[in-house]
Protein backbone atom coordinates (compact mmCIF):
# COMPACT_ATOMS: atom_id res chain seq x y z
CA UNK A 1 5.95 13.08 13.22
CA UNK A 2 3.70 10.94 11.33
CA UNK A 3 3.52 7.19 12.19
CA UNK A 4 2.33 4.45 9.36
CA UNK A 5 1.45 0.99 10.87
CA UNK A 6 0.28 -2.06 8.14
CA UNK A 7 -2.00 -4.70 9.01
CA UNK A 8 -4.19 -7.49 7.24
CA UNK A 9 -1.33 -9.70 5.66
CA UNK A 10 -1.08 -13.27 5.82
CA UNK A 11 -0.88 -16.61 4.20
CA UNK A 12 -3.62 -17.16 0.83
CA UNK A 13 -3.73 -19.56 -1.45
CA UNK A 14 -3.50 -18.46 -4.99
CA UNK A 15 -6.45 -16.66 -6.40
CA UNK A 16 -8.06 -16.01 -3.11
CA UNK A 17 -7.98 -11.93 -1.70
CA UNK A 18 -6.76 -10.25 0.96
CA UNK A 19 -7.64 -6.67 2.12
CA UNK A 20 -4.47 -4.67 3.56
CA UNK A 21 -5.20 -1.71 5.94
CA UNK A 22 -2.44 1.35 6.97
CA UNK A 23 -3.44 3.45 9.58
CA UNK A 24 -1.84 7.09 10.02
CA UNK A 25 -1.05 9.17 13.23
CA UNK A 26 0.32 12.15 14.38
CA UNK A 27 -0.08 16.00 14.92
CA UNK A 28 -1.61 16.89 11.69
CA UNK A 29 -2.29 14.30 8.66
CA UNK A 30 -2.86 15.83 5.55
CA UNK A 31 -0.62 14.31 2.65
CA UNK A 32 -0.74 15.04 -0.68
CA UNK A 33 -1.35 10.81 -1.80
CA UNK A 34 -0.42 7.86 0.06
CA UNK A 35 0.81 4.61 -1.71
CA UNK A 36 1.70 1.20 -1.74
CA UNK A 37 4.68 -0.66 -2.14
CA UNK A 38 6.30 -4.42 -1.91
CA UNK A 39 9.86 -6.03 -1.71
CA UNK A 40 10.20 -9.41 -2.49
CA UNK A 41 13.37 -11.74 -1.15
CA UNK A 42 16.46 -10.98 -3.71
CA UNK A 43 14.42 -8.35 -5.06
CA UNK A 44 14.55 -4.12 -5.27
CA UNK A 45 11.20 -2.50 -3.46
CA UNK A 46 8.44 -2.36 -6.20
CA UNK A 47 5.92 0.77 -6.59
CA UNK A 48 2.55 -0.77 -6.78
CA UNK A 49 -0.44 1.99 -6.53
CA UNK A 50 -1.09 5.57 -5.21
CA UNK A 51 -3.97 8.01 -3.88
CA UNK A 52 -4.30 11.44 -4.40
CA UNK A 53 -5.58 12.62 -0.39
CA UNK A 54 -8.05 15.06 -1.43
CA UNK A 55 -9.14 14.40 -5.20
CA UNK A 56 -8.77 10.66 -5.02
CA UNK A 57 -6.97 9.92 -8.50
CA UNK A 58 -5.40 6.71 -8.31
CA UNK A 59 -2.18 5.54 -10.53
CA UNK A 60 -1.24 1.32 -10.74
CA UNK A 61 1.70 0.06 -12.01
CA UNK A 62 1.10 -2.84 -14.76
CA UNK A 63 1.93 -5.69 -12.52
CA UNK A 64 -1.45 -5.22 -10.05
CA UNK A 65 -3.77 -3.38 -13.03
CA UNK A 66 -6.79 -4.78 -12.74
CA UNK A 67 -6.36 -6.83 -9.29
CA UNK A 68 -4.95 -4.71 -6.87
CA UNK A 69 -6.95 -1.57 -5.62
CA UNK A 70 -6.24 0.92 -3.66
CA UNK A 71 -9.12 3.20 -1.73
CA UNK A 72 -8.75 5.75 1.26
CA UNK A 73 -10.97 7.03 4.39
CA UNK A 74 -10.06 10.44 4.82
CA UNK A 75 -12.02 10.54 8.33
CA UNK A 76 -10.24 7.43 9.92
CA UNK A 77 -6.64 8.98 8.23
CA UNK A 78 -6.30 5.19 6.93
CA UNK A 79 -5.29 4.05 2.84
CA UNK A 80 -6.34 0.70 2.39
CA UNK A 81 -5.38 -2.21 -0.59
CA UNK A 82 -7.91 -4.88 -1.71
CA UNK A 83 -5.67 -7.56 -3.65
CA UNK A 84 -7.34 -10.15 -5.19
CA UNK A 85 -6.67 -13.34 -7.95
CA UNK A 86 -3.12 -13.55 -6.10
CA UNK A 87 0.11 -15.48 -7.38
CA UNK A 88 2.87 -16.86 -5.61
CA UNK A 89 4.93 -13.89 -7.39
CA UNK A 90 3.01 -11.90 -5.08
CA UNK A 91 4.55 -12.96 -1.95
CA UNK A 92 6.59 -9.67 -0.23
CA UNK A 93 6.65 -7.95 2.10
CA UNK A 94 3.86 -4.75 1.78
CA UNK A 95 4.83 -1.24 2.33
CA UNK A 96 2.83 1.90 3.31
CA UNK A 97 4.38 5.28 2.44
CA UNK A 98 2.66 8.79 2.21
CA UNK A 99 4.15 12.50 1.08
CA UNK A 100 2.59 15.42 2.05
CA UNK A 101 4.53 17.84 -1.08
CA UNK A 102 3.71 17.10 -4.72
CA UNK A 103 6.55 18.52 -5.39
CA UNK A 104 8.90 15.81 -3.88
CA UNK A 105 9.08 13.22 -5.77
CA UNK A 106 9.88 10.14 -3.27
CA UNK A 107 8.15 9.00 -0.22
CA UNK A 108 9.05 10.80 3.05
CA UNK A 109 6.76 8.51 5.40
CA UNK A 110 7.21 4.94 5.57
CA UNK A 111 4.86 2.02 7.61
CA UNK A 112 6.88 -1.24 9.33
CA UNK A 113 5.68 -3.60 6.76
CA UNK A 114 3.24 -6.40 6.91
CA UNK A 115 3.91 -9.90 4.73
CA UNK A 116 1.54 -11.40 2.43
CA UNK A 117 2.48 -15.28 1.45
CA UNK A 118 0.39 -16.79 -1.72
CA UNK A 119 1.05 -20.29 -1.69
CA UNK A 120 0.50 -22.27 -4.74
């Protein structure tokens, strides 16, 4: 089946960037849109941004508008997410996830994880 694997997290001070990379595998890769996701300590897993695979549309939720972007290379099968001006609030773990039916509405593919720490 398909395999997700995170990389690029890390520790940042506040308002510097990081650049977070997910790299797919397996038999056949063709999802309908790949997103991002976080969970913070005490907190319920947060939808951040999605990619359409083939049309590229691209959805954010209000708490990464205008800092967080999200970008895909359909060749290298890989969804990627430049953060930048990051807060402590910020600090989670990060979350891969891609579904390959527009009709489902959750997530059937999940990465590992990889942690991003903004200190202040």
């Amino acid at each position: 089946q398909v395999q997700l694997v995170e990389s690029g997290g890390g520790l940042v001070q506040a308002g510097g960037s990081l650049r977070l990379s997910c790299a797919a595998s397996g038999r056949t890769f063709s999802p309908y849109a790949m997103a991002w996701f976080r969970q913070a300590p005490g907190k319920q897993r947060e939808f951040l941004t999605d990619i359409t695979w083939n049309g590229g549309s691209t959805y954010y939720a209000d708490s990464v508008k205008g800092r967080f972007t999200i970008s895909r290379d359909n060749a290298k099968n890989t969804v990627f997410l430049q953060m930048n001006s990051l807060k402590p609030e910020d600090t989670a773990v990060y979350y891969c996830a891609a579904k390959n039916d527009r009709r489902v509405t959750g997530y059937m593919y999940w990465g590992q994880g990889t942690q991003v720490t903004v200190s202040s």
